[in-house]
N, C-alpha and C. Protein backbone atom coordinates (compact mmCIF):
# COMPACT_ATOMS: atom_id res chain seq x y z
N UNK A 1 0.81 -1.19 0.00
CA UNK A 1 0.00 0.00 0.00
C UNK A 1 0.86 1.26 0.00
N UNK A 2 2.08 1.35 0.75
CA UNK A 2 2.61 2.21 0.75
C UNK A 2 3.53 2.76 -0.42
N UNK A 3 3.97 1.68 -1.14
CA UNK A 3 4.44 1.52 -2.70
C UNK A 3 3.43 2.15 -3.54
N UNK A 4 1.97 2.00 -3.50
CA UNK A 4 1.27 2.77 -4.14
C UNK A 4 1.17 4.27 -4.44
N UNK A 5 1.15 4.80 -3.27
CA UNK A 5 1.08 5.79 -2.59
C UNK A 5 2.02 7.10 -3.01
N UNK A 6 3.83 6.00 -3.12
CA UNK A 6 4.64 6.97 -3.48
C UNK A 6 4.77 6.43 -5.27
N UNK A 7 4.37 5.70 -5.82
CA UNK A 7 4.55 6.53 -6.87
C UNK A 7 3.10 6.75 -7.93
N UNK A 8 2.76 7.38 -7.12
CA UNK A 8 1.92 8.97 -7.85
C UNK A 8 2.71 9.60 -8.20
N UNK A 9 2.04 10.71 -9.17
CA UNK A 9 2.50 11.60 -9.99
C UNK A 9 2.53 12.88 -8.79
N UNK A 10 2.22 12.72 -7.72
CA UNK A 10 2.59 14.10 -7.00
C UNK A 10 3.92 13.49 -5.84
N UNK A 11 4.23 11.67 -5.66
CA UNK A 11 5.64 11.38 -5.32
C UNK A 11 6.49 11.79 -6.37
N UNK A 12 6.33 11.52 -7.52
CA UNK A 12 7.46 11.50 -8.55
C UNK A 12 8.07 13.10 -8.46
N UNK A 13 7.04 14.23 -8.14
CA UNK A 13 7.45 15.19 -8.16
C UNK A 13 8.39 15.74 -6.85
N UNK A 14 8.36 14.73 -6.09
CA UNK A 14 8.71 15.16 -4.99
C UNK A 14 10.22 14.66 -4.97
N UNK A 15 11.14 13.78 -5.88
CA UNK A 15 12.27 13.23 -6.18
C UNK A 15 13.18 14.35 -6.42
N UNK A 16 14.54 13.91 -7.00
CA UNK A 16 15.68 15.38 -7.32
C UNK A 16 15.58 14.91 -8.99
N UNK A 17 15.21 16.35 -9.29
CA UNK A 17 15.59 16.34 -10.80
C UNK A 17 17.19 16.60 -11.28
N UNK A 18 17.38 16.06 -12.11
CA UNK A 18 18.70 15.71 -12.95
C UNK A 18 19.26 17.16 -13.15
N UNK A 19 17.91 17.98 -13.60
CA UNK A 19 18.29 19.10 -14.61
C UNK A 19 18.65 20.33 -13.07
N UNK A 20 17.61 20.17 -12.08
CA UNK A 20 17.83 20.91 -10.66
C UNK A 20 19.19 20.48 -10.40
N UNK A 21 19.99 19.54 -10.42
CA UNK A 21 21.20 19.55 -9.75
C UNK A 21 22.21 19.64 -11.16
N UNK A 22 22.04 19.73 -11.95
CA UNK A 22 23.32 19.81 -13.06
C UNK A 22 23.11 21.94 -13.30
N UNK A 23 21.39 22.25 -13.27
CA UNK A 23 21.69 23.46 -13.22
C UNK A 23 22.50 24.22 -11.98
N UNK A 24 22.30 24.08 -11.10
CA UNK A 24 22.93 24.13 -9.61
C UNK A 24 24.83 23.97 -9.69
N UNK A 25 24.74 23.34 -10.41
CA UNK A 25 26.01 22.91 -10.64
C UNK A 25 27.21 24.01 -11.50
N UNK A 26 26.15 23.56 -12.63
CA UNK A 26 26.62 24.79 -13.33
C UNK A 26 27.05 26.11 -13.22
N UNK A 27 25.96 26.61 -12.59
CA UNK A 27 25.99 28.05 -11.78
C UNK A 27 27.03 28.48 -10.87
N UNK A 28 27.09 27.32 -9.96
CA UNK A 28 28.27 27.61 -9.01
C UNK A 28 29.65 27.46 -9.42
N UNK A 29 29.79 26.69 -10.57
CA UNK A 29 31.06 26.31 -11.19
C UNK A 29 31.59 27.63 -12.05
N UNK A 30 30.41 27.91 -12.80
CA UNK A 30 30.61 28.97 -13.75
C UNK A 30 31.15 30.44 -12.79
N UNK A 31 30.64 30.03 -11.77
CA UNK A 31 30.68 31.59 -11.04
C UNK A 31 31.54 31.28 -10.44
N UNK A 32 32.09 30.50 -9.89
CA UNK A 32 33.66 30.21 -9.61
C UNK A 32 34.66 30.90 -9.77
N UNK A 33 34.81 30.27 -11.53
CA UNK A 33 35.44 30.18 -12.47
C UNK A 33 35.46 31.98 -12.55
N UNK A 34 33.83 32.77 -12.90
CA UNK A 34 34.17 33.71 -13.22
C UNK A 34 35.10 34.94 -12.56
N UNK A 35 35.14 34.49 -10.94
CA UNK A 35 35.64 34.99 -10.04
C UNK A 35 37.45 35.76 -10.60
N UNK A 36 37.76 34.25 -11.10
CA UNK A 36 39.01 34.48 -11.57
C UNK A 36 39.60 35.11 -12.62
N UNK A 37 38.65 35.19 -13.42
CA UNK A 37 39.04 36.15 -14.56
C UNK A 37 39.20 37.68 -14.19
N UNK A 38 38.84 38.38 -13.15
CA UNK A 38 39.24 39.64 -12.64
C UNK A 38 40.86 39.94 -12.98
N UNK A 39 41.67 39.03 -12.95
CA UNK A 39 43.04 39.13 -13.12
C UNK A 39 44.21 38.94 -13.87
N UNK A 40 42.69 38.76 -15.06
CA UNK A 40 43.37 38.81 -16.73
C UNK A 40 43.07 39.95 -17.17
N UNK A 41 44.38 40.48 -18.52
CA UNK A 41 44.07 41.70 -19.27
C UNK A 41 42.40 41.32 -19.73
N UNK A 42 42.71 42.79 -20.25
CA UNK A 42 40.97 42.34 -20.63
C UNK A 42 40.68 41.25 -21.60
N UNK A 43 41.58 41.50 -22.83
CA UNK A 43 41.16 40.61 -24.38
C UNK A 43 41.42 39.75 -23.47
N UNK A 44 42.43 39.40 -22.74
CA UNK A 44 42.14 37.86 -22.24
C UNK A 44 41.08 37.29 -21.84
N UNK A 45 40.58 37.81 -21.15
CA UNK A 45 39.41 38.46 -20.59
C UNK A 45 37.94 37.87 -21.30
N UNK A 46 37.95 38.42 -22.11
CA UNK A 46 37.10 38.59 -22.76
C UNK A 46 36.18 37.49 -23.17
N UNK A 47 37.04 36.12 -23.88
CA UNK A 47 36.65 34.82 -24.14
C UNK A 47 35.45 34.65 -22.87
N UNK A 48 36.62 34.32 -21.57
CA UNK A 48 36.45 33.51 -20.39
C UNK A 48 34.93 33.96 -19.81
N UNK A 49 35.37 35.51 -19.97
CA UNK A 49 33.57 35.90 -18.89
C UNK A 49 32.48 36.01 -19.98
N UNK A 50 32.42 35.87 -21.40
CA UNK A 50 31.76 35.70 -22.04
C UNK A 50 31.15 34.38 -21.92
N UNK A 51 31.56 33.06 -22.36
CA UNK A 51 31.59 32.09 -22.22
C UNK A 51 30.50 31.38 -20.61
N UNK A 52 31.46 32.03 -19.43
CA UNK A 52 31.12 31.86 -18.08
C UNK A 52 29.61 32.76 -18.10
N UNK A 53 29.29 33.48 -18.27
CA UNK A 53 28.46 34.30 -17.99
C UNK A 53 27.47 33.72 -18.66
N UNK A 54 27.11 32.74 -20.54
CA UNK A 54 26.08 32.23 -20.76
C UNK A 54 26.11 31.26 -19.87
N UNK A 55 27.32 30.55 -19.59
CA UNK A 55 27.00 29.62 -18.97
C UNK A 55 26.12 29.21 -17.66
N UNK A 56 26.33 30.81 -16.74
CA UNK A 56 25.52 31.11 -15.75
C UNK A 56 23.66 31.49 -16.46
N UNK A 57 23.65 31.90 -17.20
CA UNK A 57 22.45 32.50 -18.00
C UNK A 57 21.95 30.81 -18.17
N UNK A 58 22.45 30.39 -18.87
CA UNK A 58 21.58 28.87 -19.25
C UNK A 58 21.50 28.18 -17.85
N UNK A 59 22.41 27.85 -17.11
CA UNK A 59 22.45 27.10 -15.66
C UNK A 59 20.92 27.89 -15.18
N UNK A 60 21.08 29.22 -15.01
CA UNK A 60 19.33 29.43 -14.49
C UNK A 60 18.15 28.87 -15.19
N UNK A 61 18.36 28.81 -16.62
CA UNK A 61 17.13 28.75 -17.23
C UNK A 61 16.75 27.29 -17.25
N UNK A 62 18.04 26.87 -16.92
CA UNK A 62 17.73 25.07 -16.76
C UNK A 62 17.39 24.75 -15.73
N UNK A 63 17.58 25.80 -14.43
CA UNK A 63 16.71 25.34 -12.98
C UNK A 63 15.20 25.93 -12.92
N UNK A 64 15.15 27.04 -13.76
CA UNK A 64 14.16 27.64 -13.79
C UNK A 64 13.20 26.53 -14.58
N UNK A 65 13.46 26.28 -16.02
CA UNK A 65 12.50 24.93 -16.28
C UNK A 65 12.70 23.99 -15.19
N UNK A 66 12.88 23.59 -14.50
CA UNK A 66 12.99 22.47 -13.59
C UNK A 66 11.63 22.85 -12.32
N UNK A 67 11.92 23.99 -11.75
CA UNK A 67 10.81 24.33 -11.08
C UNK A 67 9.56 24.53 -11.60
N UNK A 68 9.47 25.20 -13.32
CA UNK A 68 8.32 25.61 -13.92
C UNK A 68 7.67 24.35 -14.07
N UNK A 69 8.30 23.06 -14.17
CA UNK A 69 8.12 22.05 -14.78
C UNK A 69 7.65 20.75 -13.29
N UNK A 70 8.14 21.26 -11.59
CA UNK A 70 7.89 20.95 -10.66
C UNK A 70 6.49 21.62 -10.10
N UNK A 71 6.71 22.42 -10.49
CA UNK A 71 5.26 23.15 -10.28
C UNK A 71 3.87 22.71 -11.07
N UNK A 72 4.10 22.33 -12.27
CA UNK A 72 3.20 21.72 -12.89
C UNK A 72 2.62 20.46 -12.49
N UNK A 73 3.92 19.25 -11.92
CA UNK A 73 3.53 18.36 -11.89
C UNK A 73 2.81 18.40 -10.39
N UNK A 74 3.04 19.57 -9.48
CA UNK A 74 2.00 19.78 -8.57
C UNK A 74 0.57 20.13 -8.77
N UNK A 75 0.03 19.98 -9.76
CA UNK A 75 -1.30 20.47 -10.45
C UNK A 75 -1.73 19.36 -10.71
N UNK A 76 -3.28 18.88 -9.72
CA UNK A 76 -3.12 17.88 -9.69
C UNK A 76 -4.56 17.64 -11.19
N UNK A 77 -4.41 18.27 -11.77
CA UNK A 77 -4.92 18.02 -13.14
C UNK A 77 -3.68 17.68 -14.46
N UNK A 78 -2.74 18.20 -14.20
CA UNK A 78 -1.13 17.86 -14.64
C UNK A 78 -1.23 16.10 -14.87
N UNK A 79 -0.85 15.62 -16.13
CA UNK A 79 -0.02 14.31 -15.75
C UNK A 79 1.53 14.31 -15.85
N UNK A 80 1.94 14.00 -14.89
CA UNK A 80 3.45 13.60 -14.49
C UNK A 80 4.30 13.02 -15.20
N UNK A 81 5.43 13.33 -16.24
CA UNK A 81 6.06 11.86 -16.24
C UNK A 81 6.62 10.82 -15.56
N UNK A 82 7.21 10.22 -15.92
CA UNK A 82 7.53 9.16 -15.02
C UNK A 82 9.23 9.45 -14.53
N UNK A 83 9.29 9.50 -13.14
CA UNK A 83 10.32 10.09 -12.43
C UNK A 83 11.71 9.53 -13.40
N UNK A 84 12.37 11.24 -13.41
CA UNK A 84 13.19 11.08 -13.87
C UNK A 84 14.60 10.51 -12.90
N UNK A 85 15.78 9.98 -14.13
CA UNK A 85 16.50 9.27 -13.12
C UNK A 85 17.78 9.97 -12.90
N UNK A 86 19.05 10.20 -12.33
CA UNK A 86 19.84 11.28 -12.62
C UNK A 86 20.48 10.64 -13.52
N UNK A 87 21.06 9.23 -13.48
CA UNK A 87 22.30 8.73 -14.22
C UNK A 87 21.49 8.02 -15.20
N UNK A 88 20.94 8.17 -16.40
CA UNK A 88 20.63 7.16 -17.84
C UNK A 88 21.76 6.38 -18.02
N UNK A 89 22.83 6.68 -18.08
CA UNK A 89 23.84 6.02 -17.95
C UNK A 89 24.98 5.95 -17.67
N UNK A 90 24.89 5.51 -16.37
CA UNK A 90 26.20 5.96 -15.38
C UNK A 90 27.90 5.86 -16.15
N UNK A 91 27.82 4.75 -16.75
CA UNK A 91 29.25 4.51 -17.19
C UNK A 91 29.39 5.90 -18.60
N UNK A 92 28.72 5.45 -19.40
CA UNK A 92 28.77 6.43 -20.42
C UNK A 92 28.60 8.36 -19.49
N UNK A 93 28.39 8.75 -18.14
CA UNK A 93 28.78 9.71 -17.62
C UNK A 93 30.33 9.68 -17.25
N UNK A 94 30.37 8.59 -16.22
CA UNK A 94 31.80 8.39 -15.74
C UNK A 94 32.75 8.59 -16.76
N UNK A 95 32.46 8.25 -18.18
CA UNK A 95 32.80 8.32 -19.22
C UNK A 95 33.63 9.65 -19.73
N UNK A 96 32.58 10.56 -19.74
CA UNK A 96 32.81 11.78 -20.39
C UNK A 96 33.76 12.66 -19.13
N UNK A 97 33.32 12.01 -17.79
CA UNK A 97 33.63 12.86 -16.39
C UNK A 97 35.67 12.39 -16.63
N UNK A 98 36.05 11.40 -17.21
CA UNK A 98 37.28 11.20 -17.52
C UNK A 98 37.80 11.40 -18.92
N UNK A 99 36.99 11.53 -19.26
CA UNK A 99 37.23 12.43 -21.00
C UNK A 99 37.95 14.04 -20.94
N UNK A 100 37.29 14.48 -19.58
CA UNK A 100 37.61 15.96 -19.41
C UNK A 100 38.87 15.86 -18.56
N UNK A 101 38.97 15.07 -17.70
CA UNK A 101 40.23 14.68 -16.72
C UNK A 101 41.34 14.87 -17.45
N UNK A 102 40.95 13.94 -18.49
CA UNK A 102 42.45 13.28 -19.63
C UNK A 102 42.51 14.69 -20.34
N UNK A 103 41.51 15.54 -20.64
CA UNK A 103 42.00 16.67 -21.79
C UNK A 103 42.66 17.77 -20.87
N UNK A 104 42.10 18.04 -19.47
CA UNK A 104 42.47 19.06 -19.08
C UNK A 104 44.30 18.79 -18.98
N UNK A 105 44.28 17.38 -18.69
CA UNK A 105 46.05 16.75 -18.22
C UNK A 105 46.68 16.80 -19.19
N UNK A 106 46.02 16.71 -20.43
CA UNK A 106 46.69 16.47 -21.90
C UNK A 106 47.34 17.85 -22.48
N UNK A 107 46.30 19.00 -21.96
CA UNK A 107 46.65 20.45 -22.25
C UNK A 107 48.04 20.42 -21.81
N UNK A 108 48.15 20.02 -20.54
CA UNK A 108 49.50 20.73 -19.67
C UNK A 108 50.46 20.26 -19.96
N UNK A 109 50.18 18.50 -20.56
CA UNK A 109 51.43 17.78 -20.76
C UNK A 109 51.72 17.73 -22.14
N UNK A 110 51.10 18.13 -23.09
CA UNK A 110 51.21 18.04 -24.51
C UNK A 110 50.93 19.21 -25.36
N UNK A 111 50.36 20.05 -24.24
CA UNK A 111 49.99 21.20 -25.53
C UNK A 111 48.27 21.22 -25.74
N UNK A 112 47.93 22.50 -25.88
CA UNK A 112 46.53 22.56 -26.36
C UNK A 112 45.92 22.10 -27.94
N UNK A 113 46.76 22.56 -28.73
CA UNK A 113 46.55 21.77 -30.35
C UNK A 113 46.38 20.37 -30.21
N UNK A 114 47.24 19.59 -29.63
CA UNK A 114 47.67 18.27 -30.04
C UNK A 114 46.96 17.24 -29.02
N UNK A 115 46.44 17.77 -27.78
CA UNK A 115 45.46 17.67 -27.16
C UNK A 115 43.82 17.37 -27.79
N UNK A 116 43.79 18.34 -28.17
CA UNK A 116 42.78 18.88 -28.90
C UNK A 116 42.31 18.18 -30.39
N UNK A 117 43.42 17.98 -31.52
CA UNK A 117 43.66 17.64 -32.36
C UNK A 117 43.47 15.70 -32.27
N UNK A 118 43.74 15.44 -30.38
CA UNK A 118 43.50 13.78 -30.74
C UNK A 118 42.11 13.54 -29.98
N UNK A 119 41.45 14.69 -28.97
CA UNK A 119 40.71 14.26 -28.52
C UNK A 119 39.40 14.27 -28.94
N UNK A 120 39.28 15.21 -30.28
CA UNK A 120 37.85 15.20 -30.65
C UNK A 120 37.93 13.97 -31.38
N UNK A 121 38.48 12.98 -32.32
CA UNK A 121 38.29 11.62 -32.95
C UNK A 121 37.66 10.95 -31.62
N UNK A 122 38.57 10.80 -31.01
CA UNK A 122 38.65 9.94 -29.76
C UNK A 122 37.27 9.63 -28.99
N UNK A 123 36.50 11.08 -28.83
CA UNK A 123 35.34 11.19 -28.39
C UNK A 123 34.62 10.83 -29.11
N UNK A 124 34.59 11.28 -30.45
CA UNK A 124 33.50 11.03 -31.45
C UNK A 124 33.10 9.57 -31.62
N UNK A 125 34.29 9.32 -31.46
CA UNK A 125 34.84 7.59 -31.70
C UNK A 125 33.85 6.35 -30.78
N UNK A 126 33.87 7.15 -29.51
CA UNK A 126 33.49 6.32 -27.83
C UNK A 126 32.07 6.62 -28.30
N UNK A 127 31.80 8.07 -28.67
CA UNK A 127 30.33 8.21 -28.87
C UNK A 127 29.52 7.45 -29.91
N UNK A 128 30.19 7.00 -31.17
CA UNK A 128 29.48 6.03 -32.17
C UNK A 128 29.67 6.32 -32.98
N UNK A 129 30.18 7.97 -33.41
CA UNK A 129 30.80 8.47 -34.71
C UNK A 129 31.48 8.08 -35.62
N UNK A 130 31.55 7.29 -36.38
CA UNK A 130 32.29 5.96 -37.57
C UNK A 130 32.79 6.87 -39.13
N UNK A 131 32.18 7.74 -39.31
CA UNK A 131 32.60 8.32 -40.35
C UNK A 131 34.36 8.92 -40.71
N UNK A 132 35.05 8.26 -40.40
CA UNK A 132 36.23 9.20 -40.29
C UNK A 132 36.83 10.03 -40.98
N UNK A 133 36.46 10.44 -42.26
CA UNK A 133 36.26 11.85 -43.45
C UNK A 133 35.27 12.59 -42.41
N UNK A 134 34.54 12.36 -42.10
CA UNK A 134 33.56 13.22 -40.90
C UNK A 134 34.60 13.60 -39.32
N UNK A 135 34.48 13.20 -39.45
CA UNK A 135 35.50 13.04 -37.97
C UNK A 135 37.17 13.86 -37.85
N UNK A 136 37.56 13.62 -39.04
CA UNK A 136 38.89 14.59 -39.65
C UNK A 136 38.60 15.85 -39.57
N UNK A 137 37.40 16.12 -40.54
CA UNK A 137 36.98 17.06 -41.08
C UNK A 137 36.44 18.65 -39.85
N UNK A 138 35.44 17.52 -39.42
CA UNK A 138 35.56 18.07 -37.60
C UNK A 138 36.62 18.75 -37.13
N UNK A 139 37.49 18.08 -36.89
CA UNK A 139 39.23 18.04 -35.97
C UNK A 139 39.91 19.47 -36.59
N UNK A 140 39.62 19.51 -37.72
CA UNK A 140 40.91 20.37 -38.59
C UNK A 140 40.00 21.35 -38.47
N UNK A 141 38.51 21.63 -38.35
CA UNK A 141 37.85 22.95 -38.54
C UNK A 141 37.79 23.74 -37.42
N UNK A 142 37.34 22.62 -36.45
CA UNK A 142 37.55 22.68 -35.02
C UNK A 142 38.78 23.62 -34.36
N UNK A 143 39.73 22.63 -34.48
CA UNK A 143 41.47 23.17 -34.24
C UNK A 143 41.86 24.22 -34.88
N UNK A 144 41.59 24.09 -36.54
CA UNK A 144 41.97 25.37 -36.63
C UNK A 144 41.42 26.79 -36.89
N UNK A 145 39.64 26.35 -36.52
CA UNK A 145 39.47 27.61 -35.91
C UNK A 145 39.62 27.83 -34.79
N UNK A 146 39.98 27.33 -33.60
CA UNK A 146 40.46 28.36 -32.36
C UNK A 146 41.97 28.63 -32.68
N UNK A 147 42.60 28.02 -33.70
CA UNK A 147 43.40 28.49 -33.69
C UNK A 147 43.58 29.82 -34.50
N UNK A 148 43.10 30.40 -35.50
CA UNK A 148 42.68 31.07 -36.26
C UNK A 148 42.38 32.51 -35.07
N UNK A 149 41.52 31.96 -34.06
CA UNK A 149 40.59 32.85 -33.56
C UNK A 149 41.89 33.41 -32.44
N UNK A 150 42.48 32.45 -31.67
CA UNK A 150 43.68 33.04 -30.74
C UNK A 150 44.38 33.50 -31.40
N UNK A 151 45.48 33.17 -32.44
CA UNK A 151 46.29 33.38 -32.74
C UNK A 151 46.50 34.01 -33.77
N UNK A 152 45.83 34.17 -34.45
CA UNK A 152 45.35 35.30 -35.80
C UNK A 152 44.87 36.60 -35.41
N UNK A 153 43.69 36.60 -34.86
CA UNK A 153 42.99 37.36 -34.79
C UNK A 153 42.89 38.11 -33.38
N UNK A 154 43.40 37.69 -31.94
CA UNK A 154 43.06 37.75 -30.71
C UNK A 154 44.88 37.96 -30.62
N UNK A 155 45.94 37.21 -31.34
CA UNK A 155 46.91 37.45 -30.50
C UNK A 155 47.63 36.76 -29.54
N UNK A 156 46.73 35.98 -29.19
CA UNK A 156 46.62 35.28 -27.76
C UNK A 156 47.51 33.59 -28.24
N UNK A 157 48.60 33.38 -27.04
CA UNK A 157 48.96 31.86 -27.01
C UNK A 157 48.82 30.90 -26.28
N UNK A 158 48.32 29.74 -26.68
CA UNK A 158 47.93 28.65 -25.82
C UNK A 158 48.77 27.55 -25.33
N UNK A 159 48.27 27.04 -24.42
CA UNK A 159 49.64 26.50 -24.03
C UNK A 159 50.69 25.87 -25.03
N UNK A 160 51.85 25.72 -24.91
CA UNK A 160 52.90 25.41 -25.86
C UNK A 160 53.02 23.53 -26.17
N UNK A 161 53.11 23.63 -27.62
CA UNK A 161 53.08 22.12 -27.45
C UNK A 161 54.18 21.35 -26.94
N UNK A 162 54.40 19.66 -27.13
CA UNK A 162 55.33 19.24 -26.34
C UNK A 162 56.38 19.51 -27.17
N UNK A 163 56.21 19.32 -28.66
CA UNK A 163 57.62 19.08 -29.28
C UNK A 163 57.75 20.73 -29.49
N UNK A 164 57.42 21.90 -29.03
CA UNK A 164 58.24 23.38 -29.04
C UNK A 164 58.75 23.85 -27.99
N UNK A 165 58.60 22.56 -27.04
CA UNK A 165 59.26 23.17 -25.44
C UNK A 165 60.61 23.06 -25.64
């Protein structure tokens, strides 16, 4: 009886949504982050609190649907979906959560290009992406537009690769 009870569509609402704690997340990370940019020139500047700042802008709008969307399922004319879960798939998260590990380590130890240059295949690759004329094509537009965009146009250098140290 008590199994019944909680899952109604006004228990389900009462669970943690995925999108409430990844927006939450976001927000605080982004604002972190933005903290630190106070102590770059500006053009440096500029990327980082741009970037950080949608990032804070979407992090609300993704908690904000979360409540608009908690609030509904408190209406008890509302039908509910069926409680969402946080992890769809835990490994394929753990996944990506060491995808970023390895790139941020890869920057420092190899360089941002060459980093960069192996890790979008790599991903595309884990993700199901098979085309590899697609996948190249990606890499080189990718790479060399930030590179284009720092170093052309901005000025700006990224970390140094391994073989120019």
């Amino acid at each position: 009886m008590n199994n019944a009870s909680s899952s109604t569509p006004l228990g389900a609402a009462r669970g943690i949504d995925p999108d409430l704690i990844a927006g939450i997340i976001i927000v605080l990370g982004a604002g972190a982050l933005l903290t630190r940019t106070s102590d770059m020139p500006g053009m440096t500047a500029l990327l980082p609190v741009t970037m950080l700042s949608a990032l804070i802008v979407l992090g609300l709008l993704m908690i904000g649907r979360c409540l608009l969307r908690r609030r509904r399922r408190g209406d008890p004319e509302a039908t509910a979906p069926a409680p969402l879960k946080v992890f769809d798939n835990a490994r394929r998260f753990f996944g990506i959560v060491v995808a970023i590990a390895a790139y941020v380590a890869g920057v420092a130890l190899l360089g941002f290009y060459t980093t960069t240059a192996v890790m979008i295949p790599v991903v595309a690759w884990c993700f199901g992406y098979r085309s590899l004329k697609g996948v190249l094509l990606a890499d080189l537009i990718f790479t060399g537009g930030i590179a284009i965009i720092f170093v052309v146009l901005m000025g700006q250098e990224l970390p140094t690769e391994f073989f120019l140290r």
